[in-house]
Structures are given as C-alpha cells and as structure tokens.
C-alpha atoms as a PDB file:
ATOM      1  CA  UNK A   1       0.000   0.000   0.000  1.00  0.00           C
ATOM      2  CA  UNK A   2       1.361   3.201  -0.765  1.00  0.00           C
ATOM      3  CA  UNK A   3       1.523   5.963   1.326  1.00  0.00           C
ATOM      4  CA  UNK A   4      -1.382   7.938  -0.426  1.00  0.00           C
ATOM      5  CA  UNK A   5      -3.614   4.751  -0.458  1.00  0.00           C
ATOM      6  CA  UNK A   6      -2.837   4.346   3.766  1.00  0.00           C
ATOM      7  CA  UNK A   7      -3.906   8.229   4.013  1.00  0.00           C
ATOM      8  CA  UNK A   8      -7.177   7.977   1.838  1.00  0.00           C
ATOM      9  CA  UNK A   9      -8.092   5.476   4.026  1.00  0.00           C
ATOM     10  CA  UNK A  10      -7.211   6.749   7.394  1.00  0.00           C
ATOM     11  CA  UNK A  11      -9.064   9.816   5.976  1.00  0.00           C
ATOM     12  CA  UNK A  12     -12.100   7.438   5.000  1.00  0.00           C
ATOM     13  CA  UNK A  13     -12.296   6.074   8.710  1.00  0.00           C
ATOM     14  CA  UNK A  14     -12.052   9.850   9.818  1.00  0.00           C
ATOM     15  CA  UNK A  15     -14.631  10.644   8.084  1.00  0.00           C
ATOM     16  CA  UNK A  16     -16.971   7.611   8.670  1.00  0.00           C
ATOM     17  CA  UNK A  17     -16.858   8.395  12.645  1.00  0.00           C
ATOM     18  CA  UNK A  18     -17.257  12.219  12.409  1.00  0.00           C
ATOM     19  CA  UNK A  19     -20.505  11.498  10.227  1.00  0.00           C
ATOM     20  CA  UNK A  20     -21.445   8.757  13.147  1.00  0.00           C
ATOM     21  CA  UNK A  21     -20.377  10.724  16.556  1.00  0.00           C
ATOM     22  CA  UNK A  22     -22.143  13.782  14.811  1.00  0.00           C
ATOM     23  CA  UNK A  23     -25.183  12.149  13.945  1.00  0.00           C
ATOM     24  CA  UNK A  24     -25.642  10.911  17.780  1.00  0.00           C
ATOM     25  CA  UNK A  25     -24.724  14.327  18.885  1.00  0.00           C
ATOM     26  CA  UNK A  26     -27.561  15.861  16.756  1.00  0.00           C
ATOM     27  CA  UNK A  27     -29.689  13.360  18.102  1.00  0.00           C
ATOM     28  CA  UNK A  28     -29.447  14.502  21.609  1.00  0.00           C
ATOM     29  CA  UNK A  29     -30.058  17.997  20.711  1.00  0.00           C
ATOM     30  CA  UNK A  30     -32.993  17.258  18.004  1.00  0.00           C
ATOM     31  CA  UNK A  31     -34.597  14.953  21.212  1.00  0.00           C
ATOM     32  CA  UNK A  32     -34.794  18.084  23.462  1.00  0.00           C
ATOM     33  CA  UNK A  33     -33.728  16.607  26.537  1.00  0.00           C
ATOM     34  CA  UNK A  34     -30.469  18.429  27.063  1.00  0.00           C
ATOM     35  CA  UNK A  35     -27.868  18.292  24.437  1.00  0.00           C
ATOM     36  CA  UNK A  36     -24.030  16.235  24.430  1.00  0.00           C
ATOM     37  CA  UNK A  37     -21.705  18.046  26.681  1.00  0.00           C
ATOM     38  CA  UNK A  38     -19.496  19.494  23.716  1.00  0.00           C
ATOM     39  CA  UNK A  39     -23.262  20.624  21.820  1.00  0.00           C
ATOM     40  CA  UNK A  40     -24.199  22.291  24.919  1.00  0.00           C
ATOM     41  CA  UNK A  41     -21.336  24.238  24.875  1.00  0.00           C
ATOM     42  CA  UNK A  42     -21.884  25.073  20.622  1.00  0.00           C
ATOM     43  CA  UNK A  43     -25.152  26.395  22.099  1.00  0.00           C
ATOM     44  CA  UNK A  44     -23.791  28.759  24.269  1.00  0.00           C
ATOM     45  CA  UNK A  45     -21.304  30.010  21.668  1.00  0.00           C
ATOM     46  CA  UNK A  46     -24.219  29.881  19.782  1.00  0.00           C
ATOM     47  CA  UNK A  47     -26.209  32.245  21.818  1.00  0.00           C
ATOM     48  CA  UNK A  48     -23.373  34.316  22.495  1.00  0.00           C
ATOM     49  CA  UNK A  49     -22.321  35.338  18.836  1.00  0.00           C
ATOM     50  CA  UNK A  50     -25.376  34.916  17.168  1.00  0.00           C
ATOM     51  CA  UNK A  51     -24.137  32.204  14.885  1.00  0.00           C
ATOM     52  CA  UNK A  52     -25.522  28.634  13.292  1.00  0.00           C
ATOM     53  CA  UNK A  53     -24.642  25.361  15.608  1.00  0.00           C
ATOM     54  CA  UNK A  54     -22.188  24.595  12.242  1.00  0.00           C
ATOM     55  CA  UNK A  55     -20.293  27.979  12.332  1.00  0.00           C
ATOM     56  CA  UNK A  56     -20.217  27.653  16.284  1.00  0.00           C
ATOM     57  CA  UNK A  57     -18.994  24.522  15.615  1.00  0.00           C
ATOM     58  CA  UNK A  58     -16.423  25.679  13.384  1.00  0.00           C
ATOM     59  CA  UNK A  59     -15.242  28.467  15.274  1.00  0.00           C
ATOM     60  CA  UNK A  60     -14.367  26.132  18.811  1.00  0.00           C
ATOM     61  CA  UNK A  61     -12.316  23.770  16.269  1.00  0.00           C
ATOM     62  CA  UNK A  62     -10.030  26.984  15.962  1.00  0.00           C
ATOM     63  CA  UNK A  63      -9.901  27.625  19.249  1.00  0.00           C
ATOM     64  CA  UNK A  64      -9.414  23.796  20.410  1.00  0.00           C
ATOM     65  CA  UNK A  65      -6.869  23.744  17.274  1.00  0.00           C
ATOM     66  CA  UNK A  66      -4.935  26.643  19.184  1.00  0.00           C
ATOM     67  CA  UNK A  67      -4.954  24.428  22.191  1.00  0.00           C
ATOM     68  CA  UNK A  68      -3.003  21.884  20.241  1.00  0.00           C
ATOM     69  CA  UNK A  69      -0.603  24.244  18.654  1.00  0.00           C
ATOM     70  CA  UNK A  70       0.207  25.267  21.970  1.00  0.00           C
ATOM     71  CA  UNK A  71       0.456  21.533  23.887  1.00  0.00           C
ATOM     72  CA  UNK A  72       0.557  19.129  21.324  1.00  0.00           C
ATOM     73  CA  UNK A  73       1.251  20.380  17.502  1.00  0.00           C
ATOM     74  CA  UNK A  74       2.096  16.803  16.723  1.00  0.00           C
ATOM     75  CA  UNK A  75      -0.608  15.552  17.016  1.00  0.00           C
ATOM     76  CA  UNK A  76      -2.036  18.233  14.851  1.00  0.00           C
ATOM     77  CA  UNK A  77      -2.775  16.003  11.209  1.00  0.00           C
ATOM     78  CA  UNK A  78      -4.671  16.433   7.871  1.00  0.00           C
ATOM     79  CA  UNK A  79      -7.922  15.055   9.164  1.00  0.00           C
ATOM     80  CA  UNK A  80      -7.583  17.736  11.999  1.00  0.00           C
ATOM     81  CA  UNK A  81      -8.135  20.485   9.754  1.00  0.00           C
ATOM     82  CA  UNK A  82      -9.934  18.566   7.374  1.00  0.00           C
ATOM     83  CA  UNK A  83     -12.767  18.182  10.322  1.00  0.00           C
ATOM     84  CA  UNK A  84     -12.608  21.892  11.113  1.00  0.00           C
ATOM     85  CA  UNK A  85     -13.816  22.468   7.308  1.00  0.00           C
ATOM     86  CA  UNK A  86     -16.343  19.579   7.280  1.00  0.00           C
ATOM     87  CA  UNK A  87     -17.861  20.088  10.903  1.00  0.00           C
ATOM     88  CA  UNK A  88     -19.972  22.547  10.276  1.00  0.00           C
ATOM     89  CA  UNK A  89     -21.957  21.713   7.701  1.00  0.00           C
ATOM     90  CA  UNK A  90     -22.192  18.255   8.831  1.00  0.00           C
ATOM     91  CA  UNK A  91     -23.348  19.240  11.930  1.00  0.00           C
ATOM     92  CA  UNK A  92     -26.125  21.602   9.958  1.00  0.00           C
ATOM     93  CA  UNK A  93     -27.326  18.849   8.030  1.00  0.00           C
ATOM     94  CA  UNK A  94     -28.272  16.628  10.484  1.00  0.00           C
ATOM     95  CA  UNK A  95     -30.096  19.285  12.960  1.00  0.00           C
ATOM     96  CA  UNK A  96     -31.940  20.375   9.393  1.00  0.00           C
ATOM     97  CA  UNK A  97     -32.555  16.542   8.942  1.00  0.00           C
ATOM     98  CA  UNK A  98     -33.451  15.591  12.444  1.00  0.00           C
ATOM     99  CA  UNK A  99     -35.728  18.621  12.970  1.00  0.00           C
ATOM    100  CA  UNK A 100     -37.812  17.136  10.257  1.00  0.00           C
ATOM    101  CA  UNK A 101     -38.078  13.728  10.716  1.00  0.00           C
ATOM    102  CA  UNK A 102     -38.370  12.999  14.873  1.00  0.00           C
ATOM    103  CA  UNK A 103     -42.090  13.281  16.204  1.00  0.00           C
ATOM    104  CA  UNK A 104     -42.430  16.060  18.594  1.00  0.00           C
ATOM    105  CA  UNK A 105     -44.972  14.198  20.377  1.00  0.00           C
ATOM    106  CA  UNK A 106     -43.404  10.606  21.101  1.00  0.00           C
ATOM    107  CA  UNK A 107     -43.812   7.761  24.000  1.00  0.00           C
ATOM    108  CA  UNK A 108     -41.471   8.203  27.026  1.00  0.00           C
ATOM    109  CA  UNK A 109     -39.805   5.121  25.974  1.00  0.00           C
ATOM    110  CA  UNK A 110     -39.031   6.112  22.354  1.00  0.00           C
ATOM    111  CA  UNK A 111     -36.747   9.307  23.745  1.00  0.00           C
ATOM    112  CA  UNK A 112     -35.152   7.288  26.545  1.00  0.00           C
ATOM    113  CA  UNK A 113     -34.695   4.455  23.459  1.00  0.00           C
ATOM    114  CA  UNK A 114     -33.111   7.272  20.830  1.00  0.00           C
ATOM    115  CA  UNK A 115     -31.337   8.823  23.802  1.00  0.00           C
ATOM    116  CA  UNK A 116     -29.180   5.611  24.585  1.00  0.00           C
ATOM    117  CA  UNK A 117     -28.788   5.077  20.721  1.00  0.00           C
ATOM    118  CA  UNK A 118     -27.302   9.263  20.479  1.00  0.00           C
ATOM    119  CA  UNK A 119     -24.805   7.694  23.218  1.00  0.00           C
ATOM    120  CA  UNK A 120     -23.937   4.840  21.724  1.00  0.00           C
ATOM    121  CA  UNK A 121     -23.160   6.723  18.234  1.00  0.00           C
ATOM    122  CA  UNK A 122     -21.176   9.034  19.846  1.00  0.00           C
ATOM    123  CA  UNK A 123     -18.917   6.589  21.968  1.00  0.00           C
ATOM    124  CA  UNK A 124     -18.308   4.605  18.905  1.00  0.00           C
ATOM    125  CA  UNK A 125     -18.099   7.419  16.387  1.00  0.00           C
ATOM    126  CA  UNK A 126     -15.179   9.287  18.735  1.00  0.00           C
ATOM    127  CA  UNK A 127     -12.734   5.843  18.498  1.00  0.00           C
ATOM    128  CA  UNK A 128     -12.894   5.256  15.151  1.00  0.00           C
ATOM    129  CA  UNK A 129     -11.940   8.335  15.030  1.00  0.00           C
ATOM    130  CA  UNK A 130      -9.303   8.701  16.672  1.00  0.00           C
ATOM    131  CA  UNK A 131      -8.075   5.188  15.806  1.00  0.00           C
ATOM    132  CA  UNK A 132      -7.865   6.537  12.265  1.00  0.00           C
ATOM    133  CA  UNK A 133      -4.678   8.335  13.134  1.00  0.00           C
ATOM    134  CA  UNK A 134      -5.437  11.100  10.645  1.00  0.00           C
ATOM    135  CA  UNK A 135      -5.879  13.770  13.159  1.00  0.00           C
ATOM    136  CA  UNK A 136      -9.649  13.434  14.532  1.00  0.00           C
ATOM    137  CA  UNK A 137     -11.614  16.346  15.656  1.00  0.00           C
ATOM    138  CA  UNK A 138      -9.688  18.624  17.413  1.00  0.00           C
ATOM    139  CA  UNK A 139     -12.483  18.975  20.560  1.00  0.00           C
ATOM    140  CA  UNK A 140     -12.068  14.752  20.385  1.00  0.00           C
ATOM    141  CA  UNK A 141      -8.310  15.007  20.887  1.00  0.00           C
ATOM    142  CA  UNK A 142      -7.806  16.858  24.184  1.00  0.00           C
ATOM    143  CA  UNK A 143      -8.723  14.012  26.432  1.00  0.00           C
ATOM    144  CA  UNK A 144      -6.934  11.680  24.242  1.00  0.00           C
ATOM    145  CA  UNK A 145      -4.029  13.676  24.608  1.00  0.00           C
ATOM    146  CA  UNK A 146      -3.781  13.845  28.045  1.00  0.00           C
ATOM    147  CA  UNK A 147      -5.040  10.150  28.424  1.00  0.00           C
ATOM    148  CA  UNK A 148      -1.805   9.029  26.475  1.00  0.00           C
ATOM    149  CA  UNK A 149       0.444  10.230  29.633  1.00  0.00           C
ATOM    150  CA  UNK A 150      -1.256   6.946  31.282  1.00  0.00           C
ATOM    151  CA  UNK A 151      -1.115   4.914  27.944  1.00  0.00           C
ATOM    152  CA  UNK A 152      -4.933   5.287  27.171  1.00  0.00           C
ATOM    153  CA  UNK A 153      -5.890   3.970  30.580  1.00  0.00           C
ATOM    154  CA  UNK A 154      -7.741   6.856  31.588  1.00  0.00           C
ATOM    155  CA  UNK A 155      -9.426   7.707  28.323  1.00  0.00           C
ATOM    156  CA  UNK A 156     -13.010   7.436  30.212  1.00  0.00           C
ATOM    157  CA  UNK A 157     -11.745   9.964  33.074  1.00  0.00           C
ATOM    158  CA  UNK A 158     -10.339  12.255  30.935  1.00  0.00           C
ATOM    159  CA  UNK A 159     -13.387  11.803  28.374  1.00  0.00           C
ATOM    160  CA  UNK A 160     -15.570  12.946  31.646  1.00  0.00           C
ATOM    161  CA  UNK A 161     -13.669  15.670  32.568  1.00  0.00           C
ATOM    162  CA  UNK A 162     -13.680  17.253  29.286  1.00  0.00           C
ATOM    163  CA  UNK A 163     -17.062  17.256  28.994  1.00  0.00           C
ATOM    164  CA  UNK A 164     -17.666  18.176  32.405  1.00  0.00           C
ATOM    165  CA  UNK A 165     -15.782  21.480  31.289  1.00  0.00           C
ATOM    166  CA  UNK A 166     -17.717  21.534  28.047  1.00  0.00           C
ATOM    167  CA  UNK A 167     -20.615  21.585  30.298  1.00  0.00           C
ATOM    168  CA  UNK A 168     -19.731  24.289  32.746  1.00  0.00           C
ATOM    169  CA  UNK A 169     -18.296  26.551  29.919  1.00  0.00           C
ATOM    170  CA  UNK A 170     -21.393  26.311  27.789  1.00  0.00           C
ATOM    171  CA  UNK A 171     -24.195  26.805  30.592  1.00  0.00           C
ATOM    172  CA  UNK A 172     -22.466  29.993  31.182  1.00  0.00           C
ATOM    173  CA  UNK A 173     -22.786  31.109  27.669  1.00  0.00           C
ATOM    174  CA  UNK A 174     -26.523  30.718  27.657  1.00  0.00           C
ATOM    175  CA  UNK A 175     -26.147  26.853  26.246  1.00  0.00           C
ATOM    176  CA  UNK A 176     -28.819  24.290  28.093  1.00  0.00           C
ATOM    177  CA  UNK A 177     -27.948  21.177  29.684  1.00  0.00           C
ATOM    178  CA  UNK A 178     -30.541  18.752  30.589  1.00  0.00           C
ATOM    179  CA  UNK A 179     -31.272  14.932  31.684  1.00  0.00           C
ATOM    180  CA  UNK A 180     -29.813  13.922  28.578  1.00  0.00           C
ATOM    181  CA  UNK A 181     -26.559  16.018  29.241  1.00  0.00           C
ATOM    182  CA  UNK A 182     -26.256  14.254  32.756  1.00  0.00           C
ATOM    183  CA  UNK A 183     -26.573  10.957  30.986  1.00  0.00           C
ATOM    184  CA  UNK A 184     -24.208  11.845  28.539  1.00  0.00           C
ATOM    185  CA  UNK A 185     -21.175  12.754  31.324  1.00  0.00           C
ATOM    186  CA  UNK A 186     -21.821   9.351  32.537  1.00  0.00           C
ATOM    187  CA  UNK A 187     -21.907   6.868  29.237  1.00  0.00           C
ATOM    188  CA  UNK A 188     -19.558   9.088  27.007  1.00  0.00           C
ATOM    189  CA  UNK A 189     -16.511   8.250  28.345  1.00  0.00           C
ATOM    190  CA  UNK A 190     -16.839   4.799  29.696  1.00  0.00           C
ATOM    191  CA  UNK A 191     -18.505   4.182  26.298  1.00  0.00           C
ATOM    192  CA  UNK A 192     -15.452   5.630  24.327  1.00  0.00           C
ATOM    193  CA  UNK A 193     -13.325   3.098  26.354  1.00  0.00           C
ATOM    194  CA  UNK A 194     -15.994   0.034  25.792  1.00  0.00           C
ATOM    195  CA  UNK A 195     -16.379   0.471  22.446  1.00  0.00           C
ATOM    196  CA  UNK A 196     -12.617   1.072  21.200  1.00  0.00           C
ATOM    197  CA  UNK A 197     -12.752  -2.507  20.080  1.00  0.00           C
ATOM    198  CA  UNK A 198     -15.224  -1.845  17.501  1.00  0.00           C
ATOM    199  CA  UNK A 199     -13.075   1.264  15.894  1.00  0.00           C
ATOM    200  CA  UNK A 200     -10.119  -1.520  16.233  1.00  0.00           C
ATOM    201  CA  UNK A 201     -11.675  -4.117  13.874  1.00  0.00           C
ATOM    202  CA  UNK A 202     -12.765  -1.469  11.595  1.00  0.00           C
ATOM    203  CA  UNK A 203      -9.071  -0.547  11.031  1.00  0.00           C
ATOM    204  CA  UNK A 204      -8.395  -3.933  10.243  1.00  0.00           C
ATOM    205  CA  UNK A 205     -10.801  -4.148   7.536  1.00  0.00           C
ATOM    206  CA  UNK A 206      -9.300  -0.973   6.115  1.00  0.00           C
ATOM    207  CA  UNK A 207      -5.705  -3.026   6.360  1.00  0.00           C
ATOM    208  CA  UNK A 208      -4.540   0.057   8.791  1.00  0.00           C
ATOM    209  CA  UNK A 209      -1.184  -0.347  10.979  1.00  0.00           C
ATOM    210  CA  UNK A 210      -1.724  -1.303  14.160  1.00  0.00           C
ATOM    211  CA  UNK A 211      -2.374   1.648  16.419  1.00  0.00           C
ATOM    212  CA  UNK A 212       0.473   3.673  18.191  1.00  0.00           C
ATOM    213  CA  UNK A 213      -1.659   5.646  20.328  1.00  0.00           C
ATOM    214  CA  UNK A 214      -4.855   2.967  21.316  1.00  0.00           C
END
C-alpha cells in the first residue's frame, strides 16, 4: 500500500466516525432533553455570537486547534483540519434533517430508546476516530491527549472531565444542559473506552497499521 492509499483510508475512517459521533450528537439535541456536553457548549457560543450550531462549531475547532498548537502540535494532522472544514456543515445537516423527521410528540420510551442510541453513536463514532490516526476532531483530541500520559488507561476519566468542562463553559454562555446532558457525562466516556474494540476491527478491515496511540 502506498503511502497515499494508507492516508485515503485513514481519511475514509475519519470521516466515517465524524458522520457517526455527529449524527448521535444531533440526536441529543434534536430529542430536546439536554444536548451532548461538547453541543451544549456550541449552544452557548451559539447564543453568544449569534451564529448557526455549524459555524459555532467551526469556530471552537479553531480555538481547540490553538490548544493543540500550543500543547501538542504533533498531534495536529490532515484530518484535523480537514474536520474543522467539514464540521460545520455536517453538523447543519443533520439538525436540518433531524428537525424534520423525529415526532415532537413521542412515547417516554421512544426518547429514553433514541437517547441511549445518540450515546452509543457518539462513543463509537469518537474511536474510530481517533483510531484513524489522521488527526480526529480537534475537541475529540484533548482528552486523548492527556489520556496518552497513562497509555490510554484513563481515556473514560479524561473523556468525563472534558465534557464536564464543556458543560460548565457552555451553561455559562446561555447553552442548556438537561437529563440527557447528565446521561451523557456518565456513558460518554466509559462508552469511548468500551467500544474502542469496535473502531479496532474497523481498522483492520481498512488493512490500517496497528495503532500507536490505542
């Protein structure tokens, strides 16, 4: 495989799990129960500068890319900024396409049902990835950046404390947690970790290198 082939296809697995951790994410907020931690704080960026959840998007990649310029520039790869040009719009899509299609008036069970699916997306749409290697979203990296000082062992913690942040920051900005948010601190990192296995055996189908970094 040459080195162009291995990139299209780390870029292909990038792109597969920002389509899947987005379209959980948009899930939450589309269900009304309190949006992912990182959404709630795209709300209150939102709110603040009078932008689209896509630009808001758009505009904390910059500022989480800064982070990494700062702390980590290599880990700072093509995917990284490729996801900074392709949030956005993905994330616009899916609220257009979830606003649409959900039932505002739905059993209990159905929103506690889609609620645990928007968690389960978004646990297994982070590690694939990051297991891509081709520079996920920059927001995604931070905790797996400082999870690699213990060797990925603490992914979950420092999953929970990022979003806990997320969380905090956002609320103050005007964005609005909820039930759902609280749920989401609780299965987003311990999710991550469970479901790394999945993003694993997806890398072997795409004949990737075995990880460095999970």
């Amino acid at each position: 495989m040459t080195e162009l082939q291995l990139w299209m296809r780390r870029l292909l697995m990038l792109l597969f799990g920002v389509l899947v951790t987005e379209c959980g994410s948009q899930l939450y907020v589309a269900l009304d129960v309190g949006a992912d931690p990182f959404m709630v704080l795209v709300q209150g960026v939102s709110q603040w500068l009078g932008l689209s959840y896509g630009q808001s998007s758009t505009v904390l990649m910059l500022l989480c890319l800064v982070v990494l310029l700062v702390f980590a520039r290599r880990q700072i790869r093509p995917g990284t900024i490729f996801c900074m040009f392709c949030l956005g719009p993905i994330v616009d899509s899916y609220a257009w396409l979830f606003a649409r299609l959900l039932p505002q008036e739905r059993p209990l069970w159905l929103t506690v049902l889609l609620v645990v699916v928007g968690c389960v997306l978004v646990s297994i749409g982070i590690g694939i990835s990051v297991r891509s290697e081709a520079g996920a979203c920059a927001n995604d990296l931070i905790p797996v950046i400082a999870a690699s000082r213990w060797n990925g062992r603490m992914l979950g913690l420092m999953r929970m404390l990022w979003d806990l942040l997320c969380i905090a920051v956002g609320w103050l900005l005007g964005g609005t947690p909820g039930m759902g948010t609280v749920i989401a601190v609780t299965l987003f990192g311990p999710g991550l970790q469970l479901f790394l296995p999945v993003a694993k055996r997806i890398a072997r189908c795409l004949n990737l290198p075995e990880s460095t970094e999970l």
